[in-house]
N, C-alpha and C. Protein backbone atom coordinates (compact mmCIF):
# COMPACT_ATOMS: atom_id res chain seq x y z
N UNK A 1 169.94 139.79 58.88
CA UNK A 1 169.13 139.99 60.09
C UNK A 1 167.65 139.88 59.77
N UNK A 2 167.72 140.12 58.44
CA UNK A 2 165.93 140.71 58.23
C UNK A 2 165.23 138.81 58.41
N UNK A 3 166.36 138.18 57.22
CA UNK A 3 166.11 136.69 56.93
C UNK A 3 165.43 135.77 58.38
N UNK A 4 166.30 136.29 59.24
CA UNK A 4 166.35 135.34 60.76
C UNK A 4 165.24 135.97 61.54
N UNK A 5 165.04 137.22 61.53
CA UNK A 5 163.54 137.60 62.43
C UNK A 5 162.72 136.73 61.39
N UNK A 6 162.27 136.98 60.17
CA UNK A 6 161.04 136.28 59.39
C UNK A 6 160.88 134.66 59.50
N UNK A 7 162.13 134.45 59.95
CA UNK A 7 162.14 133.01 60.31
C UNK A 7 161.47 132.14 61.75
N UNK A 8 162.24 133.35 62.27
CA UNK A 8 162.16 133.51 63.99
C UNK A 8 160.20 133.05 63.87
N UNK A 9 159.50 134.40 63.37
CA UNK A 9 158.27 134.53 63.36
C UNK A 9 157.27 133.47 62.72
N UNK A 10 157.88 132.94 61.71
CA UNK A 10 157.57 131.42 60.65
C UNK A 10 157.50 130.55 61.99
N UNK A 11 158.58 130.19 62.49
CA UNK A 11 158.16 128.99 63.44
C UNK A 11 157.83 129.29 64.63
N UNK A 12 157.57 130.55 65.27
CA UNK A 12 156.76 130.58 66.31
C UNK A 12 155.20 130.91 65.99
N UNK A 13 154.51 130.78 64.88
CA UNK A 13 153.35 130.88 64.40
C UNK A 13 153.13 129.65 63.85
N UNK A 14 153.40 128.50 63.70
CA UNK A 14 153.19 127.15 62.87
C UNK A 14 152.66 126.65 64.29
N UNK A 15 153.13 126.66 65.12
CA UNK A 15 152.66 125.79 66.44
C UNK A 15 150.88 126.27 66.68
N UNK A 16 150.60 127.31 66.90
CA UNK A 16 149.87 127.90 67.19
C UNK A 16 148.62 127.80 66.00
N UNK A 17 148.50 127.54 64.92
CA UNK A 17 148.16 127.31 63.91
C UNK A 17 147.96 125.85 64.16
N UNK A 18 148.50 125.19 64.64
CA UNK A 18 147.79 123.61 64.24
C UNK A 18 147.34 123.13 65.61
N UNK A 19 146.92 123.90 66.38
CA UNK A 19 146.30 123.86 67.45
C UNK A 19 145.01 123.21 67.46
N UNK A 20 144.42 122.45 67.34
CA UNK A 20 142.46 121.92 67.06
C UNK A 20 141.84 122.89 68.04
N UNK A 21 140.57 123.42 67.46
CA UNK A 21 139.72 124.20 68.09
C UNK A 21 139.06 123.70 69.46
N UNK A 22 138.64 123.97 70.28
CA UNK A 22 138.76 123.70 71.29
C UNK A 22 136.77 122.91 71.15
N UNK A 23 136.44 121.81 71.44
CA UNK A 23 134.94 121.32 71.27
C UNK A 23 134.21 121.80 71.88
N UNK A 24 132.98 121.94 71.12
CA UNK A 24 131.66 122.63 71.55
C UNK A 24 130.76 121.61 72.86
N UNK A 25 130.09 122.88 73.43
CA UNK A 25 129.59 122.31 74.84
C UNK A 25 128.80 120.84 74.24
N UNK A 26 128.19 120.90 73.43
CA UNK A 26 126.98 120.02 73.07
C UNK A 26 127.95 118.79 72.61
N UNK A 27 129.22 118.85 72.14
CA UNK A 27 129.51 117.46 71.69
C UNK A 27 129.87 116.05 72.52
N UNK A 28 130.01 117.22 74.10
CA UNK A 28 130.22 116.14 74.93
C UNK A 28 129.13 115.49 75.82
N UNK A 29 128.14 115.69 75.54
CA UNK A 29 126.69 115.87 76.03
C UNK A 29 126.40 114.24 75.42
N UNK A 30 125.66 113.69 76.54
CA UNK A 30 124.90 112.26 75.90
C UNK A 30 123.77 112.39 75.40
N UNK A 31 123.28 111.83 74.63
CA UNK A 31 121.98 112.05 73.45
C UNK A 31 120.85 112.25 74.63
N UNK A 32 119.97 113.19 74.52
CA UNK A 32 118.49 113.11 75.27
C UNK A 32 117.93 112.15 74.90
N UNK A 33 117.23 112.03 76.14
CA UNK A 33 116.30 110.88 76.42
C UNK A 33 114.98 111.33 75.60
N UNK A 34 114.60 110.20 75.26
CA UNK A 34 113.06 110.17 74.42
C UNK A 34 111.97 109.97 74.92
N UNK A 35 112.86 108.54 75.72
CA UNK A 35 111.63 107.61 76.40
C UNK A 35 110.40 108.66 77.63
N UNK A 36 111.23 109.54 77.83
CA UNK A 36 109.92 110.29 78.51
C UNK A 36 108.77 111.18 77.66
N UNK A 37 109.60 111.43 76.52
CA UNK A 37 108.71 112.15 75.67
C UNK A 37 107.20 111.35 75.03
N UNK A 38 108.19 110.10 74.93
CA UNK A 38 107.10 109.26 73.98
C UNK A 38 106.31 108.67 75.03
N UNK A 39 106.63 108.39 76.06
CA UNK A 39 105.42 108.07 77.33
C UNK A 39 104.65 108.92 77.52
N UNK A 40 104.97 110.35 77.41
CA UNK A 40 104.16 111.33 77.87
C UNK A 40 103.11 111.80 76.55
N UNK A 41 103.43 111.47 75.37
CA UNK A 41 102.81 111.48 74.25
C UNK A 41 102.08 110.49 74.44
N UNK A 42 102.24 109.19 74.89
CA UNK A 42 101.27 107.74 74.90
C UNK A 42 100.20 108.37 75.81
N UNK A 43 100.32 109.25 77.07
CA UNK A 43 99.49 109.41 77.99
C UNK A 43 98.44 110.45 77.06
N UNK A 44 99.03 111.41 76.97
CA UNK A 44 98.26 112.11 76.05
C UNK A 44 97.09 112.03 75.01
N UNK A 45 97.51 110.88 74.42
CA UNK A 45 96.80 110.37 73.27
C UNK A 45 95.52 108.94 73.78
N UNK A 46 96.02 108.44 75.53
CA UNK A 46 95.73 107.70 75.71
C UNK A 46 93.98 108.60 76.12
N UNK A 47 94.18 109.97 76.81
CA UNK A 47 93.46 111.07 77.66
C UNK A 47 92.86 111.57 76.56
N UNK A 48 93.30 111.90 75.17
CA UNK A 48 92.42 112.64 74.43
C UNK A 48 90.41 112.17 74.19
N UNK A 49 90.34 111.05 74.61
CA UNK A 49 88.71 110.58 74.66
C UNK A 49 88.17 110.90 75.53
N UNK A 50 88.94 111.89 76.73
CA UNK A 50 88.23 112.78 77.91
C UNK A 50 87.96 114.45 77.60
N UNK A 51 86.73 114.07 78.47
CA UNK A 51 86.28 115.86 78.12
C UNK A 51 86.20 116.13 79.43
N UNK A 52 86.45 117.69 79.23
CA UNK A 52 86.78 118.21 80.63
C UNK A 52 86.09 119.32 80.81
N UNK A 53 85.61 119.96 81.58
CA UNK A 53 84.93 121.03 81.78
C UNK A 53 84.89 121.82 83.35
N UNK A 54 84.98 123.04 83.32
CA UNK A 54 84.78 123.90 84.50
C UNK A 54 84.08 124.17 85.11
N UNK A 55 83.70 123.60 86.12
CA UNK A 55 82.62 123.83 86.69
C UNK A 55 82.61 125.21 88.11
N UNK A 56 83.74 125.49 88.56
CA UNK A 56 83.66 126.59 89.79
C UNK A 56 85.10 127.23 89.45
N UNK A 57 85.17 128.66 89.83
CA UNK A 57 86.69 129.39 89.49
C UNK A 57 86.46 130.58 90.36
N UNK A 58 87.60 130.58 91.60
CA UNK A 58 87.28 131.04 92.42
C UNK A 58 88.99 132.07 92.68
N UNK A 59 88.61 133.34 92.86
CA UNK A 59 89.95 134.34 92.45
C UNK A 59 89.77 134.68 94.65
N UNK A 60 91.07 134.48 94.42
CA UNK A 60 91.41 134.80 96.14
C UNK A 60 92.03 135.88 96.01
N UNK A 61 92.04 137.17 97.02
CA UNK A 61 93.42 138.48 96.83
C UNK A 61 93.61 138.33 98.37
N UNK A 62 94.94 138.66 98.59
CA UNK A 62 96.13 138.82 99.57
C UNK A 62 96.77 140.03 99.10
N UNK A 63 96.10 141.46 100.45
CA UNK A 63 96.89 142.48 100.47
C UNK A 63 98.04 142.40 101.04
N UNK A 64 99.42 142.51 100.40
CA UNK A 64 100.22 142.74 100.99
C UNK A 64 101.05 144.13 100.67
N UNK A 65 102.22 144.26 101.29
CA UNK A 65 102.84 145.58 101.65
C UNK A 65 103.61 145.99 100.27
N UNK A 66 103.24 145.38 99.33
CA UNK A 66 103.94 145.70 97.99
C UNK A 66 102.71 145.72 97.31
N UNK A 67 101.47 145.21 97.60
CA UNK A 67 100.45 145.33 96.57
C UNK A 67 99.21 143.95 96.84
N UNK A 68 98.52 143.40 95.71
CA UNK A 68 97.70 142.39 95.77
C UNK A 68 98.38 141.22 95.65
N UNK A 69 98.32 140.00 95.81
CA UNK A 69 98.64 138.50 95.46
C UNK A 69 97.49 138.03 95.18
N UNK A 70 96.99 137.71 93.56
CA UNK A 70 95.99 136.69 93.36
C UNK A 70 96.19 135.32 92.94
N UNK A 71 94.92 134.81 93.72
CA UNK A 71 95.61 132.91 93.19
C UNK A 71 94.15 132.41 93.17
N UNK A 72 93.95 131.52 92.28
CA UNK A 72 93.30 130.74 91.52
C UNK A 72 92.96 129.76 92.13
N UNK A 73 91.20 129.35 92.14
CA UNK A 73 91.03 127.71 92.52
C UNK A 73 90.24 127.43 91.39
N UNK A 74 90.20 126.18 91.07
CA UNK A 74 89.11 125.81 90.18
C UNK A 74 88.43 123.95 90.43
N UNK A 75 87.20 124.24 90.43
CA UNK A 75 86.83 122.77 90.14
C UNK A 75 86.43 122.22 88.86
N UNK A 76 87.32 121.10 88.62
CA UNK A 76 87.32 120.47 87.44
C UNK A 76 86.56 119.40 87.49
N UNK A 77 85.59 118.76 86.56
CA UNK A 77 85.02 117.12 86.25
C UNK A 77 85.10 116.85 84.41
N UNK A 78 86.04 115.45 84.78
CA UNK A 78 86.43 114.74 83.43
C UNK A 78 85.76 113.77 83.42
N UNK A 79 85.63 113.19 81.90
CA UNK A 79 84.69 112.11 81.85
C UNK A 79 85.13 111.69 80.37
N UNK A 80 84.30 110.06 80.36
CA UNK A 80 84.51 109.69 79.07
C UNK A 80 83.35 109.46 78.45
N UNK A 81 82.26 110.13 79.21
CA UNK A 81 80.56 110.08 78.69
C UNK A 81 80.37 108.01 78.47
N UNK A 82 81.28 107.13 78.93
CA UNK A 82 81.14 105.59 78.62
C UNK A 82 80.89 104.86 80.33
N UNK A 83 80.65 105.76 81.70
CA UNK A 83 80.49 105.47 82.34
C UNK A 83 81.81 105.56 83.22
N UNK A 84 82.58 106.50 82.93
CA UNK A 84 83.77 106.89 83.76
C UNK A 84 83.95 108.17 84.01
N UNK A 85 84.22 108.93 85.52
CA UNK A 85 83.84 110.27 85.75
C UNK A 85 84.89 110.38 86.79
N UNK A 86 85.69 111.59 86.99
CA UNK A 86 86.63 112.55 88.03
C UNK A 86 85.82 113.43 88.25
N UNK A 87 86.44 113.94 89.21
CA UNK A 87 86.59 115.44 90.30
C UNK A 87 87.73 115.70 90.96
N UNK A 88 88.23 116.80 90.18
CA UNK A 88 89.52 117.50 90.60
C UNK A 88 89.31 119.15 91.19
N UNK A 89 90.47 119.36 92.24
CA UNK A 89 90.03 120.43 92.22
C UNK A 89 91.73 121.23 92.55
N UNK A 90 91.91 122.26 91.90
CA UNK A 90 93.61 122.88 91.86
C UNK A 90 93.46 124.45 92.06
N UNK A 91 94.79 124.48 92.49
CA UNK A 91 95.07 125.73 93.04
C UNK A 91 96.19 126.49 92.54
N UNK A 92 96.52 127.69 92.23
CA UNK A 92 97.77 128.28 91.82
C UNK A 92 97.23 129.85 91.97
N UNK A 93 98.75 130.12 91.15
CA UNK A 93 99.07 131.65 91.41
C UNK A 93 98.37 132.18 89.94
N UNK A 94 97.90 131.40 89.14
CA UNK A 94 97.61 131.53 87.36
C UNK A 94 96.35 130.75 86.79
N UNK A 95 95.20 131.70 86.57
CA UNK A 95 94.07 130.47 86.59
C UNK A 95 94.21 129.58 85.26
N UNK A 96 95.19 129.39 84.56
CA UNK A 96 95.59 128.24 83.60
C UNK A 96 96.21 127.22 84.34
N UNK A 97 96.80 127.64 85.07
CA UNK A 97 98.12 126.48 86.00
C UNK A 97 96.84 126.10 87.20
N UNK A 98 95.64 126.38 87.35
CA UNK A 98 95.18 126.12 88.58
C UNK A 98 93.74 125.01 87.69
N UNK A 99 93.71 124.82 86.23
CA UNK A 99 92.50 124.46 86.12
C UNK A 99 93.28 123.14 85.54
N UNK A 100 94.45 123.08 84.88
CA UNK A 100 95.79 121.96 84.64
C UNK A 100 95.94 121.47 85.95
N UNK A 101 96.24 121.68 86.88
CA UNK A 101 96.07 120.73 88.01
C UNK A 101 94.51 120.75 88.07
N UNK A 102 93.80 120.80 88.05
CA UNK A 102 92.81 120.15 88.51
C UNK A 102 92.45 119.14 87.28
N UNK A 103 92.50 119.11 86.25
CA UNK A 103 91.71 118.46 85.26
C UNK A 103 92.95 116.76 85.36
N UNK A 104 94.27 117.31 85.73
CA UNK A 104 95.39 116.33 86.21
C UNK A 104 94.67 115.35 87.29
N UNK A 105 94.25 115.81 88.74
CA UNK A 105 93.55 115.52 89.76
C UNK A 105 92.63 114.94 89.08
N UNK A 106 91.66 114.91 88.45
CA UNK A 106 90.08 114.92 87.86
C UNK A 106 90.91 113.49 87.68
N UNK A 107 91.52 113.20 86.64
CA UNK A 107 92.14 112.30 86.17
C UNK A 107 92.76 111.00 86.84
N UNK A 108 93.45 111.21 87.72
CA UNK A 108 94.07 110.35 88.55
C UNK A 108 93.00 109.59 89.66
N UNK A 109 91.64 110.13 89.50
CA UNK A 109 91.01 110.03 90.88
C UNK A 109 89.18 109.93 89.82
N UNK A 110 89.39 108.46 88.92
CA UNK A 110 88.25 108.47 87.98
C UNK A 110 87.41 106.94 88.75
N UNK A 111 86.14 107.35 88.25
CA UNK A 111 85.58 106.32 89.11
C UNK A 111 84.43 105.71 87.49
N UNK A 112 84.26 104.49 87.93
CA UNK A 112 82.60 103.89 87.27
C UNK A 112 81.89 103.79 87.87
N UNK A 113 81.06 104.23 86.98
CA UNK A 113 79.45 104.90 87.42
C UNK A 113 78.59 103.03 87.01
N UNK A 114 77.69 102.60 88.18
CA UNK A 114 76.89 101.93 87.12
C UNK A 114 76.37 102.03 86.40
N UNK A 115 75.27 101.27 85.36
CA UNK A 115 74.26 101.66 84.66
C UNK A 115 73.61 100.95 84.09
N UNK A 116 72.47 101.05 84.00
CA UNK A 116 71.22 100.26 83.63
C UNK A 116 70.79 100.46 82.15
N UNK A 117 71.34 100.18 81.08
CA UNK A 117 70.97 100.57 79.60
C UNK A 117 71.31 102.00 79.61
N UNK A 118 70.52 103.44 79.52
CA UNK A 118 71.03 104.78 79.10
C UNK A 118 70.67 105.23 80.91
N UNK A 119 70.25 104.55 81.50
CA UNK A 119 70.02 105.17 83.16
C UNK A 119 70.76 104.95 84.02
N UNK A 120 70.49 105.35 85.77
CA UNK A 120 71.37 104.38 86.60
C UNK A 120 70.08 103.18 87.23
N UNK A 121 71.14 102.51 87.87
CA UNK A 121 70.45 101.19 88.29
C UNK A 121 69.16 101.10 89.57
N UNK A 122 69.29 102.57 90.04
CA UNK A 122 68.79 102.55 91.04
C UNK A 122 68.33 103.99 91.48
N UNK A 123 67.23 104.55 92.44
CA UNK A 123 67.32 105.97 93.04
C UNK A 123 67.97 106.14 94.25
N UNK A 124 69.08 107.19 94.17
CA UNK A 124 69.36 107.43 95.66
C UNK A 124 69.77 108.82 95.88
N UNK A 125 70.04 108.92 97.47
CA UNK A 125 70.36 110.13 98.14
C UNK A 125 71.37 110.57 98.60
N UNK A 126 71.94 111.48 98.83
CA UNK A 126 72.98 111.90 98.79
C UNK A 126 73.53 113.11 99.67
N UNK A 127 73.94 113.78 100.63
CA UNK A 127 74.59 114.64 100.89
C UNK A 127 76.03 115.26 101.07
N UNK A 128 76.07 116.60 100.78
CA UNK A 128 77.41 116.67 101.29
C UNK A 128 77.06 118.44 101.67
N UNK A 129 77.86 118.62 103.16
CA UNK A 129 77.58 119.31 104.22
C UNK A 129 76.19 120.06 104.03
N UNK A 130 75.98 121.30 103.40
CA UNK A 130 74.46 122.09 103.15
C UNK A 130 73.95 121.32 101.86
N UNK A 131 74.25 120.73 101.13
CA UNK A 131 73.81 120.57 99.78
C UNK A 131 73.41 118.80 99.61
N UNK A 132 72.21 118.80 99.12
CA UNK A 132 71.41 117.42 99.28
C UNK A 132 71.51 117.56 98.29
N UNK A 133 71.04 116.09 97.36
CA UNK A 133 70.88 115.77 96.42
C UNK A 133 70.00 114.60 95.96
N UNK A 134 68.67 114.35 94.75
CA UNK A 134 68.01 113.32 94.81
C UNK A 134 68.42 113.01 93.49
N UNK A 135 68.93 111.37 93.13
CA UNK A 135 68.72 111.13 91.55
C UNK A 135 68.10 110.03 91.18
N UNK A 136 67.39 109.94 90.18
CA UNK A 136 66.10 109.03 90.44
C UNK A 136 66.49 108.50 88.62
N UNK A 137 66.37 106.83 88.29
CA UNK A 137 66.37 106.69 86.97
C UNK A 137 64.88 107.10 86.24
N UNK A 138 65.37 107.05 85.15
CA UNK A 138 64.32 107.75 83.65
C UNK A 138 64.19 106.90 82.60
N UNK A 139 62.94 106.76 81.88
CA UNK A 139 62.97 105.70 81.14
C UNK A 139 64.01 106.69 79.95
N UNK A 140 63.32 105.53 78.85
CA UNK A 140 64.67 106.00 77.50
C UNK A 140 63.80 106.63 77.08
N UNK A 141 64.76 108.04 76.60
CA UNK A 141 63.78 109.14 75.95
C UNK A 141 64.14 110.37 76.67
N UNK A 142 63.99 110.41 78.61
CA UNK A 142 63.44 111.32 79.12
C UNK A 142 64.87 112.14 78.69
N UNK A 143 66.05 111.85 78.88
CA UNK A 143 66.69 113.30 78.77
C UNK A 143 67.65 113.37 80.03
N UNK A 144 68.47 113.96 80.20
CA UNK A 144 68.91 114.32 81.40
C UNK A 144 68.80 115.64 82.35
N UNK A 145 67.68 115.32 83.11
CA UNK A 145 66.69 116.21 83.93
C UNK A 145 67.30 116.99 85.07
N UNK A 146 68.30 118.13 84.58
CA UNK A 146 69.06 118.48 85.82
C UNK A 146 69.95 119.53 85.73
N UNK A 147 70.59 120.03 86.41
CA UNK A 147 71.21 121.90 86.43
C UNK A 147 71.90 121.87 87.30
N UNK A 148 72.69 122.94 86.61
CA UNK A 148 74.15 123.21 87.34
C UNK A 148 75.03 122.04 87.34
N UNK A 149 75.99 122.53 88.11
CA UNK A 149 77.15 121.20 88.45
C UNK A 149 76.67 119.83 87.85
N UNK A 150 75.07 119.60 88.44
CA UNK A 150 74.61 118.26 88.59
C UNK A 150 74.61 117.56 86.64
N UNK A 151 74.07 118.35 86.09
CA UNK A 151 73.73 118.07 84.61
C UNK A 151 75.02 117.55 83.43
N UNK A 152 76.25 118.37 84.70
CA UNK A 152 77.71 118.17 83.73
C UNK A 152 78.24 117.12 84.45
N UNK A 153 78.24 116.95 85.42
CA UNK A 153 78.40 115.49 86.42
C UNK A 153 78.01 114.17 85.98
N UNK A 154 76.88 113.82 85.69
CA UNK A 154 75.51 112.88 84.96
C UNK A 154 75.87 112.83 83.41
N UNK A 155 76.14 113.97 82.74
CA UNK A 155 77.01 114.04 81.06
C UNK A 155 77.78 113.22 80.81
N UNK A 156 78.75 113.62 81.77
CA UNK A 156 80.04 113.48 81.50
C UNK A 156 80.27 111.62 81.90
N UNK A 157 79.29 111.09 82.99
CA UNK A 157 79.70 109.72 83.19
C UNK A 157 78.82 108.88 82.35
N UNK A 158 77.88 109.88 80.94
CA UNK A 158 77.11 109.06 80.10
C UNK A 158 76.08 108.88 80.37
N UNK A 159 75.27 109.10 80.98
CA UNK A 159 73.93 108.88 81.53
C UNK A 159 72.79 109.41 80.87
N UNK A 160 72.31 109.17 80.15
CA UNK A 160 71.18 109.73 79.56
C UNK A 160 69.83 109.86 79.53
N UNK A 161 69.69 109.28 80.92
CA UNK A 161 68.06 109.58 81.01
C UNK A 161 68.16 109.32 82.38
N UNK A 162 67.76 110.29 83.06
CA UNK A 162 67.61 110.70 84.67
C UNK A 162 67.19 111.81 84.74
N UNK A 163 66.46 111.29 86.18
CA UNK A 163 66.00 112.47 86.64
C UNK A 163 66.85 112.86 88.29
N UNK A 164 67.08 114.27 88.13
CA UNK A 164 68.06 114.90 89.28
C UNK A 164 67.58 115.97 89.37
N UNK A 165 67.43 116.46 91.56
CA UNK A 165 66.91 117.39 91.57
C UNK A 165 67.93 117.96 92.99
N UNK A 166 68.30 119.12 93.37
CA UNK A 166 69.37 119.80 94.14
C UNK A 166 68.10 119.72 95.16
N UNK A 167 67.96 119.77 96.63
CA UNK A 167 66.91 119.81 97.86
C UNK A 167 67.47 120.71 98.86
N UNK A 168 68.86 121.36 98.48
CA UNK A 168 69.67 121.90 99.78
C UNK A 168 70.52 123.12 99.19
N UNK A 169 71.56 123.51 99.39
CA UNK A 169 72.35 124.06 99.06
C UNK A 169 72.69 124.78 97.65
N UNK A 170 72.17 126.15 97.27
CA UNK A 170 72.95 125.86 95.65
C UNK A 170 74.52 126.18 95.87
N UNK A 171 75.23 126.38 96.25
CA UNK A 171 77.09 126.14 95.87
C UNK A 171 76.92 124.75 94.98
N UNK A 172 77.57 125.40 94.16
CA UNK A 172 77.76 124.21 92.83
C UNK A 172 79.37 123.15 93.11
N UNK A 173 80.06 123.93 94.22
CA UNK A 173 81.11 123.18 94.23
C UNK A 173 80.45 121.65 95.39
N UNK A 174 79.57 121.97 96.63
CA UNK A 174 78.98 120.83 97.42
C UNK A 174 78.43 120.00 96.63
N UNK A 175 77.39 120.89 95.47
CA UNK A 175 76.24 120.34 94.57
C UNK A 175 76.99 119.06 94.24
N UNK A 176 78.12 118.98 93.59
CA UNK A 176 78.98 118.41 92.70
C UNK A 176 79.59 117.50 93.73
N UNK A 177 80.39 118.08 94.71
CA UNK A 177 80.41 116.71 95.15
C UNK A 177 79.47 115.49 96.26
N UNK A 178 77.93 116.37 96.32
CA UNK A 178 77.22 115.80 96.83
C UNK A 178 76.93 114.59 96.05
N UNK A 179 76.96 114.48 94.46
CA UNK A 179 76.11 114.26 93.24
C UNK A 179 77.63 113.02 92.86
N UNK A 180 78.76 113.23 93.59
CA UNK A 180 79.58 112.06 93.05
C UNK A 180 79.48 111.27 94.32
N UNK A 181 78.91 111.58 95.42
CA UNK A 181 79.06 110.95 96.75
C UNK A 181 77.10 109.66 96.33
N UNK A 182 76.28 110.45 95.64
CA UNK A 182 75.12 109.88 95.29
C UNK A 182 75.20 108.68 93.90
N UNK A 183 76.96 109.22 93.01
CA UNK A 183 77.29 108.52 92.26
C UNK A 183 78.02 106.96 92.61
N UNK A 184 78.67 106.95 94.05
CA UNK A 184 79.52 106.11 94.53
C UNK A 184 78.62 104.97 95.55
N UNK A 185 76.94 105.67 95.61
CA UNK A 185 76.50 104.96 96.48
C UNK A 185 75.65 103.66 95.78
N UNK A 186 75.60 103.88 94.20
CA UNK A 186 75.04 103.19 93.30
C UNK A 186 74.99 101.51 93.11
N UNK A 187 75.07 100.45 93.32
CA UNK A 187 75.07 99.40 93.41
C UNK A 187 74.12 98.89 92.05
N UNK A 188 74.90 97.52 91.39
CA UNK A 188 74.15 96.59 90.42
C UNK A 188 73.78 95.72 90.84
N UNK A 189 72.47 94.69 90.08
CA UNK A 189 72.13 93.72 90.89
C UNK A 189 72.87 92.76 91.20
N UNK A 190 73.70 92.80 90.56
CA UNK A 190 74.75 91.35 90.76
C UNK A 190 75.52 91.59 92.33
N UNK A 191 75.58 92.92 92.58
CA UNK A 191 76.76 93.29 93.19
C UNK A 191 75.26 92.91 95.00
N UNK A 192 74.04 93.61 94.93
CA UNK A 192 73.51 93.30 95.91
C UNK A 192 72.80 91.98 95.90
N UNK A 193 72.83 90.57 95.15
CA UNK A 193 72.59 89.46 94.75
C UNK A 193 73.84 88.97 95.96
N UNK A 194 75.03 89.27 95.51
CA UNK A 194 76.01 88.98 96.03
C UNK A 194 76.08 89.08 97.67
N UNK A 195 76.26 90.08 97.91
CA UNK A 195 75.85 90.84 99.09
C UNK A 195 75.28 90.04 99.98
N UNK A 196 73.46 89.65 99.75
CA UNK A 196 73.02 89.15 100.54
C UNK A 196 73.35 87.49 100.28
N UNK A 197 73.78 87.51 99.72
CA UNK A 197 74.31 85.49 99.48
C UNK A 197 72.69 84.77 99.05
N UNK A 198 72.64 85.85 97.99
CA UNK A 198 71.32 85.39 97.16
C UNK A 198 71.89 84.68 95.15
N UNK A 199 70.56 83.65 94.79
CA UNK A 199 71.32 83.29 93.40
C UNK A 199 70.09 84.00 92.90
N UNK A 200 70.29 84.68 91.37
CA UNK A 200 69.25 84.96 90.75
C UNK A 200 68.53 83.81 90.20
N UNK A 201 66.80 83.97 90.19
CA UNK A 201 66.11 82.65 89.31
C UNK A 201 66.26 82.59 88.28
């Protein structure tokens, strides 16, 4: 009797024993994708010759019935100091996540500046709602003649000798975009040669 139970137990344990373990979640999984990584690394590396800087950071509170809600604005301007300049401006619940969208924005939305050797090509004027703006070229030497918003605006698109003066408003967030609205109004000679259906002598 003893022989036939130990037997009994021998072959109802051999089955169970050569059972294969059952596969892990990950083996049935298709390889991750790269191609977004390495695009997003190309962008990265493509952006690292931009400088970015803060120019306004503005904290909002919302009382509500559990407590405060604060959220974040910020205005951002990027540049490549080679005659290329943004203005972004972002919002969130986290003033890291609110100055990342904006410097994102800044980015997507870059303009060229003209320019006349280290100046711009021309003087002009500018408003935006309370806040005027005058920018006038400078020979080589003078420096970049100007404050607030306006001085990191003019930096950042390379400009090195101007003169800029605020006539209206100080809010640095109008200042700034009075001063890209005075940047967009800029014209080269070729471009007003053209214009009037004139040839140069």
């Amino acid at each position: 009797m003893t022989t036939a139970i130990e037997e009994n137990v021998t072959v109802a344990e051999t089955p169970e024993a050569s059972v294969p373990a059952a596969p892990r979640k990950s083996e049935g999984r298709p390889p991750r994708r790269e191609g977004r990584r390495d695009a997003r690394r190309e962008r990265e590396v493509e952006q690292d010759d931009l400088e970015e800087r803060t120019i306004v950071v503005n904290r909002s509170t919302k009382v509500v019935k559990g407590g405060k809600n604060f959220s974040f604005s910020a205005l951002i301007v990027v540049g490549d100091k080679k005659g290329r300049v943004g203005m972004g401006f972002g919002k969130a619940n986290e003033l890291s996540d609110a100055i990342r969208k904006g410097g994102e924005q800044a980015r997507r939305h870059m303009m060229t500046v003209p320019t006349l050797g280290s100046t711009i090509t021309h003087a002009v004027e500018a408003r935006f709602c309370a806040a005027k703006v005058l920018v006038k070229p400078a020979s080589q030497g003078t420096g970049v003649i100007a404050g607030g918003g306006m001085r990191a605006v003019l930096e950042l698109a390379g400009i090195q000798d101007v003169l800029a003066k605020s006539l209206g408003s100080s809010n640095q967030a109008n200042v700034v975009k009075a001063t890209f609205d005075a940047l967009k109004k800029l014209r080269t000679k070729a471009e007003v040669m053209e214009k009037r259906d004139l040839k140069a002598l």
